[in-house]
PDB file of N, CA and C in Angstrom:
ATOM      1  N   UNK A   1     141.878  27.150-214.884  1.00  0.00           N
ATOM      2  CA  UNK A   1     142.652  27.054-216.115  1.00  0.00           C
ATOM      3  C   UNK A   1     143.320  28.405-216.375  1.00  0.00           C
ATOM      4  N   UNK A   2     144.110  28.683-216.661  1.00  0.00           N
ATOM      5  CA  UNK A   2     145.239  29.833-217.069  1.00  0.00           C
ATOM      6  C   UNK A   2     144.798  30.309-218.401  1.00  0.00           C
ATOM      7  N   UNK A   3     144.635  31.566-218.351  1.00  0.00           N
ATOM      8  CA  UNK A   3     144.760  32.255-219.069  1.00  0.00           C
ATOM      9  C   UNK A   3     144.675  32.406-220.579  1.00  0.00           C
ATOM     10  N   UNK A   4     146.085  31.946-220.600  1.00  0.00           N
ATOM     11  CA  UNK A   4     146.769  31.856-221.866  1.00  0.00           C
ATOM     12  C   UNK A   4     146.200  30.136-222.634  1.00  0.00           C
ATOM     13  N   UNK A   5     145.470  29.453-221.572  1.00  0.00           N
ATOM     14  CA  UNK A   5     144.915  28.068-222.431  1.00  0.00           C
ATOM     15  C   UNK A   5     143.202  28.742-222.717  1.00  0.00           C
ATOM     16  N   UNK A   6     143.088  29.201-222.047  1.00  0.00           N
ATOM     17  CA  UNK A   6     141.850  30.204-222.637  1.00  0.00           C
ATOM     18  C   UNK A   6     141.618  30.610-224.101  1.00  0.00           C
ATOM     19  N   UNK A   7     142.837  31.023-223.965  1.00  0.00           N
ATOM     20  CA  UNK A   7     142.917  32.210-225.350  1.00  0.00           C
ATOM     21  C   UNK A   7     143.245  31.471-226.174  1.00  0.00           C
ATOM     22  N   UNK A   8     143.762  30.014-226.294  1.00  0.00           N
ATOM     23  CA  UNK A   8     143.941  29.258-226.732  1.00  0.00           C
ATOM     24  C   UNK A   8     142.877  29.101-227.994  1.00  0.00           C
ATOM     25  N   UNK A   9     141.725  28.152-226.434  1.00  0.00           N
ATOM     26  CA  UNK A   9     140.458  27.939-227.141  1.00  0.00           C
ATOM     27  C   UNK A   9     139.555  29.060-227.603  1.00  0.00           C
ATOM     28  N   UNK A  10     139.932  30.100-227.284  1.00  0.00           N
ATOM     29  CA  UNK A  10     138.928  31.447-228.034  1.00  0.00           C
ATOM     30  C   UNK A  10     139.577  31.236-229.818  1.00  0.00           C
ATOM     31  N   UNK A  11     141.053  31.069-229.661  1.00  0.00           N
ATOM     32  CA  UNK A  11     141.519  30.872-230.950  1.00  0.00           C
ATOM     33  C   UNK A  11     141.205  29.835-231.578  1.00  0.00           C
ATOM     34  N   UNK A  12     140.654  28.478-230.974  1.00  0.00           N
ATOM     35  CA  UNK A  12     139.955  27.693-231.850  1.00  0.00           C
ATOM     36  C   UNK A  12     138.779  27.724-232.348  1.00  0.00           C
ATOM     37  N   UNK A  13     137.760  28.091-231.540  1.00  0.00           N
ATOM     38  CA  UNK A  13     136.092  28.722-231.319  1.00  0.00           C
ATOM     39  C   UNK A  13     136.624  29.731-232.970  1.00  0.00           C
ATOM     40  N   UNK A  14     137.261  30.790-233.047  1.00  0.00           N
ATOM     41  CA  UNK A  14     137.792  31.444-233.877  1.00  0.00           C
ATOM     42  C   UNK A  14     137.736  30.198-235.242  1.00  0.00           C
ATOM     43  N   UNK A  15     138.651  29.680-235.151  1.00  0.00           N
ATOM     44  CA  UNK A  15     138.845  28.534-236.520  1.00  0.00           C
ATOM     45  C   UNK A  15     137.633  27.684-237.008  1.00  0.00           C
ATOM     46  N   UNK A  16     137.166  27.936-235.669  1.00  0.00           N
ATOM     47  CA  UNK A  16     135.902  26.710-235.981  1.00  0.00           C
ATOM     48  C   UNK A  16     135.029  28.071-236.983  1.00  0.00           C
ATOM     49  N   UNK A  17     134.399  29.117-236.528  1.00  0.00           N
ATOM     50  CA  UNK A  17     134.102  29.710-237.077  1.00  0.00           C
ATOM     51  C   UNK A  17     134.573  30.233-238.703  1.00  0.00           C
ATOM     52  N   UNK A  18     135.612  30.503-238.642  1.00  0.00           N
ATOM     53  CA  UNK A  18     136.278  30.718-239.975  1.00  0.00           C
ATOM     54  C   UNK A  18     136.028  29.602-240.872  1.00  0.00           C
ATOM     55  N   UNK A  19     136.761  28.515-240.638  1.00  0.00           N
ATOM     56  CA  UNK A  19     137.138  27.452-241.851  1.00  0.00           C
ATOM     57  C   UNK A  19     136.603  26.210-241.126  1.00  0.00           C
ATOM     58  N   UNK A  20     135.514  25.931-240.451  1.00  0.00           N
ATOM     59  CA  UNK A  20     135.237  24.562-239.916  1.00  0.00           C
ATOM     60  C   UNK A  20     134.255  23.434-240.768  1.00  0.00           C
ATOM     61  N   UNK A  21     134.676  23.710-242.049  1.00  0.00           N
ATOM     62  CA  UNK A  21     134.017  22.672-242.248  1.00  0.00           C
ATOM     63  C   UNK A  21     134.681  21.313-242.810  1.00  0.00           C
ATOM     64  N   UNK A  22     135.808  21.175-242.532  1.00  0.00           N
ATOM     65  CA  UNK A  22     137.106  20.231-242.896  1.00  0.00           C
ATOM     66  C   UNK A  22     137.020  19.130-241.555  1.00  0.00           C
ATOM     67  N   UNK A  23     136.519  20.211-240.619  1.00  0.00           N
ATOM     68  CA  UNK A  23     136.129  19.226-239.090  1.00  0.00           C
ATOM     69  C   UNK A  23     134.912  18.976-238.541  1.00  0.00           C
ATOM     70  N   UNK A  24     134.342  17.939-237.569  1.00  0.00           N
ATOM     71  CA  UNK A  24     133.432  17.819-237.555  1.00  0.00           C
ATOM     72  C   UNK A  24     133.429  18.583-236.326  1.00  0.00           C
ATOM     73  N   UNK A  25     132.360  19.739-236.719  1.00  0.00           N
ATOM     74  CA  UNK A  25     132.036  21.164-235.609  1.00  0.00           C
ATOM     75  C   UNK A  25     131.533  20.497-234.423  1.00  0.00           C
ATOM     76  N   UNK A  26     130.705  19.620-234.572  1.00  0.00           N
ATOM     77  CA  UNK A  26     129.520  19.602-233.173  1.00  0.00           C
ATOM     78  C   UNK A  26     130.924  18.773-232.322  1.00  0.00           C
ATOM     79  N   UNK A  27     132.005  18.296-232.648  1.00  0.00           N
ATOM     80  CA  UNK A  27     132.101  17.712-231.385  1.00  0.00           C
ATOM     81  C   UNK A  27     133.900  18.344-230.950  1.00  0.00           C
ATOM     82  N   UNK A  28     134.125  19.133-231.467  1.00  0.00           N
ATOM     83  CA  UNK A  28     135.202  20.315-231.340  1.00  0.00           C
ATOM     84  C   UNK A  28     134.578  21.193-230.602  1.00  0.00           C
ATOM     85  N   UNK A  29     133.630  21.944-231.106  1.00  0.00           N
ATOM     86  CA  UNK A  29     132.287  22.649-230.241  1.00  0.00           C
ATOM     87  C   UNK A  29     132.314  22.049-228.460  1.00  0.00           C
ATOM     88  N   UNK A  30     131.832  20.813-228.528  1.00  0.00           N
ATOM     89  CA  UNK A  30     131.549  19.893-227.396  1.00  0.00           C
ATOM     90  C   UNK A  30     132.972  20.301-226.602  1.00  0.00           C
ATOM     91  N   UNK A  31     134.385  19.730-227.107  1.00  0.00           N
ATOM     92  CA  UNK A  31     135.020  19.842-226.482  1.00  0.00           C
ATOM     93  C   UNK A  31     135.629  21.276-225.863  1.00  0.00           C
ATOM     94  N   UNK A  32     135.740  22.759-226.518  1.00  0.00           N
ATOM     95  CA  UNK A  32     136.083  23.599-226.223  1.00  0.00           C
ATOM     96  C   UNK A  32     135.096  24.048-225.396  1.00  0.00           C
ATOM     97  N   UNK A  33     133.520  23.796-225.287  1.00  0.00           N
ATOM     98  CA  UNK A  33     132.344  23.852-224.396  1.00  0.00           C
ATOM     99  C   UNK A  33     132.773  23.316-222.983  1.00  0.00           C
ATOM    100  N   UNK A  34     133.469  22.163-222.832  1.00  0.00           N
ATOM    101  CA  UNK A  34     133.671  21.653-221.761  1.00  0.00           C
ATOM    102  C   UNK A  34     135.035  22.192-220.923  1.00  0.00           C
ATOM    103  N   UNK A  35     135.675  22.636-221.849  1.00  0.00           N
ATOM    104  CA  UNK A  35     137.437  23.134-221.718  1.00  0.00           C
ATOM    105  C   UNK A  35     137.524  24.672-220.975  1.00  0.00           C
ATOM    106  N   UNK A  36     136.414  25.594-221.883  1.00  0.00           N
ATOM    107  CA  UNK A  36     136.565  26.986-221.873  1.00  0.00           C
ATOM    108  C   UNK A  36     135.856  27.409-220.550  1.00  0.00           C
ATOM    109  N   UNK A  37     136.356  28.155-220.026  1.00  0.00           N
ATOM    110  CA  UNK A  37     135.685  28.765-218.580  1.00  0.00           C
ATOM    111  C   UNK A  37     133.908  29.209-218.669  1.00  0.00           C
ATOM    112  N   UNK A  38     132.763  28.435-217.859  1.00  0.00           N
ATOM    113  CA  UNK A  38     131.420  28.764-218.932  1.00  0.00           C
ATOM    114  C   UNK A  38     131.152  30.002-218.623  1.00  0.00           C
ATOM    115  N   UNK A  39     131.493  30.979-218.183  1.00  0.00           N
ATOM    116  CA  UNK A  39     131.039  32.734-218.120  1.00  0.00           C
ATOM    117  C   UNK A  39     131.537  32.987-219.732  1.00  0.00           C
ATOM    118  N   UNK A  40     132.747  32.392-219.977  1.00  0.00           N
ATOM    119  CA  UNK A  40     133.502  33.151-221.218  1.00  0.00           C
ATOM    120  C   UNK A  40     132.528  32.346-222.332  1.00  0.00           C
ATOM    121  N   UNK A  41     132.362  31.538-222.269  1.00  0.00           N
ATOM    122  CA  UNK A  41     131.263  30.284-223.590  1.00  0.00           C
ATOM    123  C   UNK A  41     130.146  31.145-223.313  1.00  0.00           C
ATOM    124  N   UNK A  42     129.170  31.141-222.339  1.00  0.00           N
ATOM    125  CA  UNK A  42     128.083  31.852-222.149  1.00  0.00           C
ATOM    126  C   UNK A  42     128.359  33.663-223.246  1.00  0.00           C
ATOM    127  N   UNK A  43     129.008  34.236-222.837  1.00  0.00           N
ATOM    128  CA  UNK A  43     129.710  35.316-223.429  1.00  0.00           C
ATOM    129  C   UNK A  43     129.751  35.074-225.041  1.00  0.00           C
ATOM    130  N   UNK A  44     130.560  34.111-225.086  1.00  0.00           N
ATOM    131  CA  UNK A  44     130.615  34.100-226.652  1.00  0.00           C
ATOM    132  C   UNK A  44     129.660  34.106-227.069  1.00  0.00           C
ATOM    133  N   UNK A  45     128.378  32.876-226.978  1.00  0.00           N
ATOM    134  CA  UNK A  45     127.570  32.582-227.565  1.00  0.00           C
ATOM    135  C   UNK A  45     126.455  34.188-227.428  1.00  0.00           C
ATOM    136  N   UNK A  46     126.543  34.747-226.612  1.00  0.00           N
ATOM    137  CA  UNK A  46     125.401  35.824-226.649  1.00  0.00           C
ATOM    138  C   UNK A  46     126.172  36.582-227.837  1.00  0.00           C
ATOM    139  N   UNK A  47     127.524  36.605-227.886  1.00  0.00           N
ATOM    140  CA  UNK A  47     128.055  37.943-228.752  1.00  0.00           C
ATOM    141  C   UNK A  47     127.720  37.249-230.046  1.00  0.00           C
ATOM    142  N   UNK A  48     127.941  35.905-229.891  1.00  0.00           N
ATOM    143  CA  UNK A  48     127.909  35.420-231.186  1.00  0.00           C
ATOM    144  C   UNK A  48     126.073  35.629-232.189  1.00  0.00           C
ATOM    145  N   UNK A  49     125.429  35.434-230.886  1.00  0.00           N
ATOM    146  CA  UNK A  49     124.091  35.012-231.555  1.00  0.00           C
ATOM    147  C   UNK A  49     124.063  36.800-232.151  1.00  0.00           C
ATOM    148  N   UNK A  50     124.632  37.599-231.458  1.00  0.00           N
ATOM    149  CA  UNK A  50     124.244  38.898-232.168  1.00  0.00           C
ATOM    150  C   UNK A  50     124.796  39.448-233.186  1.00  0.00           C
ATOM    151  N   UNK A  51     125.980  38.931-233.276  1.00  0.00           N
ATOM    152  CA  UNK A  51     126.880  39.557-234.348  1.00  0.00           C
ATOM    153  C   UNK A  51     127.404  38.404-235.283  1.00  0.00           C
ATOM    154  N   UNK A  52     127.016  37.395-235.261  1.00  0.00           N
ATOM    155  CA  UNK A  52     127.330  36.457-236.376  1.00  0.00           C
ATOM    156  C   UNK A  52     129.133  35.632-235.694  1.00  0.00           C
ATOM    157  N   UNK A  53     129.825  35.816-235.000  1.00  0.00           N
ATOM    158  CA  UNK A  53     130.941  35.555-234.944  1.00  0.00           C
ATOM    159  C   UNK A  53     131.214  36.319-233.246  1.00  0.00           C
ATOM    160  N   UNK A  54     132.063  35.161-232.243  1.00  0.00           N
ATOM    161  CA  UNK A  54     132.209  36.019-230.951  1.00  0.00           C
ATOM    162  C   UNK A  54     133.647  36.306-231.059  1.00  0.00           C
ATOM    163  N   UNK A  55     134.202  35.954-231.782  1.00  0.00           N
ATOM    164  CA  UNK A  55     135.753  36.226-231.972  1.00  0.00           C
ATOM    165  C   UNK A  55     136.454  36.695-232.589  1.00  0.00           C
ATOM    166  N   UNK A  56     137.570  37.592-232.953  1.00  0.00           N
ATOM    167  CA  UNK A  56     138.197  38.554-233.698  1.00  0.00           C
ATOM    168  C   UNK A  56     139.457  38.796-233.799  1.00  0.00           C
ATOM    169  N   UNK A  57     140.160  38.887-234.901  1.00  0.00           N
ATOM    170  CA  UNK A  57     141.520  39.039-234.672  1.00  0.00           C
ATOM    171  C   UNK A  57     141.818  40.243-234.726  1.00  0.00           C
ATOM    172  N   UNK A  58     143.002  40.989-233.621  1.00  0.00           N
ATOM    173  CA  UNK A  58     143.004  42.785-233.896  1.00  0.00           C
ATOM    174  C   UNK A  58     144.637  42.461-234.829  1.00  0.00           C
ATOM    175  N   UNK A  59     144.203  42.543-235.945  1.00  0.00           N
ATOM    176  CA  UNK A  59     145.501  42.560-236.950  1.00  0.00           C
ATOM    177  C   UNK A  59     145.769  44.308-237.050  1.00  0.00           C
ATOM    178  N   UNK A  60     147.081  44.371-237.129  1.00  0.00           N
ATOM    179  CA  UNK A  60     147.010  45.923-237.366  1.00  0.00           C
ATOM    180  C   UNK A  60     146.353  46.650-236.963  1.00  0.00           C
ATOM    181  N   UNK A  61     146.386  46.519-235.457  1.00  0.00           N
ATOM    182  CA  UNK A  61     145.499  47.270-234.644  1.00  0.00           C
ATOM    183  C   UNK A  61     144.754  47.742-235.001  1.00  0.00           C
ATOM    184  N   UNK A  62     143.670  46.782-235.871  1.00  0.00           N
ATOM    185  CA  UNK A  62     142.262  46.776-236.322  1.00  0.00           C
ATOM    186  C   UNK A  62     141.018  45.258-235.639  1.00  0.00           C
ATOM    187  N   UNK A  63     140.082  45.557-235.505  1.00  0.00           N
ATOM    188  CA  UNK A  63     139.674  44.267-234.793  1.00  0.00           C
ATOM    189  C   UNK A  63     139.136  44.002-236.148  1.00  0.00           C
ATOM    190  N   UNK A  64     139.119  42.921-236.476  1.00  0.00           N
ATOM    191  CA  UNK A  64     138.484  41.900-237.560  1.00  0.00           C
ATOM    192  C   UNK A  64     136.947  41.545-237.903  1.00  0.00           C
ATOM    193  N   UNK A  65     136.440  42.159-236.553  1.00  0.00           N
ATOM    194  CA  UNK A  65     134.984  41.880-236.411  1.00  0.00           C
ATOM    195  C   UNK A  65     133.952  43.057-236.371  1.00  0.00           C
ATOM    196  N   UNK A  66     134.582  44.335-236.553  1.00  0.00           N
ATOM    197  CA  UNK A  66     134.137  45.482-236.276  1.00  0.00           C
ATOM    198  C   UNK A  66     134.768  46.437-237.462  1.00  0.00           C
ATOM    199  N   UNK A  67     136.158  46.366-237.725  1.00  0.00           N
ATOM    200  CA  UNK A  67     137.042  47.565-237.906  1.00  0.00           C
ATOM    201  C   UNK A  67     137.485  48.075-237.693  1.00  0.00           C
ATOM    202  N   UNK A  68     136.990  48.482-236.235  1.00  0.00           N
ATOM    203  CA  UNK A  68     137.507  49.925-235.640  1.00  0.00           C
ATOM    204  C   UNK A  68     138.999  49.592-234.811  1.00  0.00           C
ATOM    205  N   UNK A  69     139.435  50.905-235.357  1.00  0.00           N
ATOM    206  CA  UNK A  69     141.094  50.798-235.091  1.00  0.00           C
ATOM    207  C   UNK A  69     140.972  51.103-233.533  1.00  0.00           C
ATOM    208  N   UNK A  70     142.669  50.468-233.388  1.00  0.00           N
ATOM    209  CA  UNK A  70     142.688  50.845-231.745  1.00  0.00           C
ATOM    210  C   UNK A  70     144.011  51.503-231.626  1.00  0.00           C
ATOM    211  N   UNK A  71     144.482  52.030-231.264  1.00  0.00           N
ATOM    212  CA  UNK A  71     145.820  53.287-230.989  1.00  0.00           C
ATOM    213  C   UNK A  71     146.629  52.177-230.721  1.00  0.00           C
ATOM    214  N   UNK A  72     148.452  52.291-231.119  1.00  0.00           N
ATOM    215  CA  UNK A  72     149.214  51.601-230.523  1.00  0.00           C
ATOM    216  C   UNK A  72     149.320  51.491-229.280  1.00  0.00           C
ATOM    217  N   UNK A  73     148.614  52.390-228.559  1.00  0.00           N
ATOM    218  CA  UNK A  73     149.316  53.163-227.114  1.00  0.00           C
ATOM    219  C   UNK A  73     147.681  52.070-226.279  1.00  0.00           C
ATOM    220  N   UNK A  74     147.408  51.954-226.520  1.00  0.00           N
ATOM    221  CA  UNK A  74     145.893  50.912-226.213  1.00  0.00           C
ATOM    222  C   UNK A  74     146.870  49.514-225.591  1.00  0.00           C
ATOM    223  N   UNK A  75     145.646  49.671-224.423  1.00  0.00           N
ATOM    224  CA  UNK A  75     146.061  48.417-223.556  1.00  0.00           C
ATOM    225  C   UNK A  75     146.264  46.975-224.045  1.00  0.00           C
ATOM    226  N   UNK A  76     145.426  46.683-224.826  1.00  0.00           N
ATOM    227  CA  UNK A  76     145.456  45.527-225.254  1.00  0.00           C
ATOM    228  C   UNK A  76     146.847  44.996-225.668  1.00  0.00           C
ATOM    229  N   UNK A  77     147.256  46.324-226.484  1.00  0.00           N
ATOM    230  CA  UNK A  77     148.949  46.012-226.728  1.00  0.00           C
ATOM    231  C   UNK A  77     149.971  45.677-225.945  1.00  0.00           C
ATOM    232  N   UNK A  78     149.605  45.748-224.718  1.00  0.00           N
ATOM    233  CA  UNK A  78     150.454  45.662-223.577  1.00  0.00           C
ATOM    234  C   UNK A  78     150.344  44.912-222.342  1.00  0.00           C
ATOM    235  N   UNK A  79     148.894  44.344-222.736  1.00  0.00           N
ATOM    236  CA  UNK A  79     148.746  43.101-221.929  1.00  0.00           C
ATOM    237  C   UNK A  79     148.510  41.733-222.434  1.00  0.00           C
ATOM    238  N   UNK A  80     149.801  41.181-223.187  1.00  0.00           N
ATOM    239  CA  UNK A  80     149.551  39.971-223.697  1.00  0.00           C
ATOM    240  C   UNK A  80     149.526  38.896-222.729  1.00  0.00           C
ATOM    241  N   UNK A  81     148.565  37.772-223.251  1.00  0.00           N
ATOM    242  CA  UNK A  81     148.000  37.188-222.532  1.00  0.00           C
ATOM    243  C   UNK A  81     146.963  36.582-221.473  1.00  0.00           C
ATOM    244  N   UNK A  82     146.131  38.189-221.697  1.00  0.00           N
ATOM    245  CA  UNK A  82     144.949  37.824-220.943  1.00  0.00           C
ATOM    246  C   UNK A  82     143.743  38.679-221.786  1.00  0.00           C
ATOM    247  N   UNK A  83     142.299  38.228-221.759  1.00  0.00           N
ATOM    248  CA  UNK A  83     141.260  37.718-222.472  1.00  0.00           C
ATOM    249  C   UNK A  83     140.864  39.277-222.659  1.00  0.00           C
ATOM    250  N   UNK A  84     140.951  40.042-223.664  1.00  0.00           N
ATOM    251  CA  UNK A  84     140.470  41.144-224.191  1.00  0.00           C
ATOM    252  C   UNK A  84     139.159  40.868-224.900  1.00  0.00           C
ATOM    253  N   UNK A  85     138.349  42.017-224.782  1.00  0.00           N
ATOM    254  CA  UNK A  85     137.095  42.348-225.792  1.00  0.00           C
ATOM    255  C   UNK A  85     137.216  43.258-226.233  1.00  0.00           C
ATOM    256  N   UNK A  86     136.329  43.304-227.817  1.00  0.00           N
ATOM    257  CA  UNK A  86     136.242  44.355-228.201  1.00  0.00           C
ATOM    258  C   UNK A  86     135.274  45.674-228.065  1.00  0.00           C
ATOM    259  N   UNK A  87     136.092  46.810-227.334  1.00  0.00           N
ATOM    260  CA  UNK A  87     135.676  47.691-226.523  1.00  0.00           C
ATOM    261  C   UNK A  87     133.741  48.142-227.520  1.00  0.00           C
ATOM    262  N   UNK A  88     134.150  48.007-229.157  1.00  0.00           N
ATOM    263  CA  UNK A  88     133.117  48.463-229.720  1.00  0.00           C
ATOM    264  C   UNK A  88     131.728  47.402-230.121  1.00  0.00           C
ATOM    265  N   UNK A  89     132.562  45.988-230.328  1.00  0.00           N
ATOM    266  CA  UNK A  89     131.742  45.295-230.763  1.00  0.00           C
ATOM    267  C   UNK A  89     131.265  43.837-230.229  1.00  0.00           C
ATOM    268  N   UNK A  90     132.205  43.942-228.390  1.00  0.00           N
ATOM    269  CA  UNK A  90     132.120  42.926-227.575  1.00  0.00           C
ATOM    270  C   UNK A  90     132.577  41.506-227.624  1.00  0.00           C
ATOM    271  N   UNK A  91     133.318  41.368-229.260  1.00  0.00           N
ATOM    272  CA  UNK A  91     133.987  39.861-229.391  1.00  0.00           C
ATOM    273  C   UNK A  91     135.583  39.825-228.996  1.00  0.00           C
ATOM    274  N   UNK A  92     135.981  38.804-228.477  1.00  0.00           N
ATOM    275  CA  UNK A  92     136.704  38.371-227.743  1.00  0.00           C
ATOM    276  C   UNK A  92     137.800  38.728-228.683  1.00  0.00           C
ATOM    277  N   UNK A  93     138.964  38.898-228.192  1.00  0.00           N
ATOM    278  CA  UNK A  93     140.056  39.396-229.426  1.00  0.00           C
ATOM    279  C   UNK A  93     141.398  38.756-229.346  1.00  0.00           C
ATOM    280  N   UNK A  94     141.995  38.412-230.356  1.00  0.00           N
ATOM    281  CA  UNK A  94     143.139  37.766-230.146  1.00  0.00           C
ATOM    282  C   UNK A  94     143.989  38.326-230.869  1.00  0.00           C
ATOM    283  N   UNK A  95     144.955  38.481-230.390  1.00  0.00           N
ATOM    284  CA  UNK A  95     146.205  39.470-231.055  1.00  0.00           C
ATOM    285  C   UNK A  95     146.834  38.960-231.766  1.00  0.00           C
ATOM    286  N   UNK A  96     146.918  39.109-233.180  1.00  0.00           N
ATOM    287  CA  UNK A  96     147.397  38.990-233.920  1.00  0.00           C
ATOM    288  C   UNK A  96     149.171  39.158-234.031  1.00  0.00           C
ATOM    289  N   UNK A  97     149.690  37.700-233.688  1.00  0.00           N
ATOM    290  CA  UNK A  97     151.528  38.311-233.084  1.00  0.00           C
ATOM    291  C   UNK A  97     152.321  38.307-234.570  1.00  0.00           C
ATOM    292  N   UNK A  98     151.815  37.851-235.600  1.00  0.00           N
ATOM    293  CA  UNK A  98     152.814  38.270-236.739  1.00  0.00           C
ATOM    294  C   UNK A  98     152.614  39.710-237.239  1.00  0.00           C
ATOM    295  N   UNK A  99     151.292  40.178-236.960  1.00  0.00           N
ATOM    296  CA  UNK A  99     151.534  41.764-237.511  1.00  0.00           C
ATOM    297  C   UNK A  99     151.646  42.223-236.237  1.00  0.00           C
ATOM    298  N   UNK A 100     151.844  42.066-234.947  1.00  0.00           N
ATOM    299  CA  UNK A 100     151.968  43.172-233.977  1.00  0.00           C
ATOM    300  C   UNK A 100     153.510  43.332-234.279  1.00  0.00           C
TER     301      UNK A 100
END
């Protein structure tokens, strides 16, 4: 699976977390479980069980899940499209394209 359908589902895993209770979790869960590459699910779920949330948005080159700022000049900025973590707090990060 490519990449960019990855980051997809990190961005739903994301929603589900945020605002999921409008949907029924266990079987959105099920499906992005079956969809998402399982090293990256395995991944989440450890970051998740530790930090409450495996996913993060870096708005204003800030990660959402941590705080900690990241320099414009930082890779992440410059490699859109493929599966970043956060260097401090290990959740998966999705770039935020209306404030970049």
């Amino acid at each position: 699976m490519k990449e960019s359908a990855q980051i997809r589902l990190l961005l739903k895993l994301y929603e589900l977390e945020t605002d999921g209770e409008a949907i029924d979790r266990a079987a959105v869960l099920e499906e992005i479980r079956e969809n998402l590459d399982p090293s990256i699910f395995r991944r989440y779920l450890k970051v998740k069980e530790r930090k409450g949330s495996g996913v993060a948005i870096l708005r204003d080159g800030m990660c959402s899940g941590c705080n900690m700022i990241y320099p414009d000049t930082h890779e992440v900025f410059r490699h859109d499209g493929f599966i970043h973590t956060c260097e401090f707090c290990g959740r998966f990060l999705i770039l935020d394209k209306d404030a970049a």
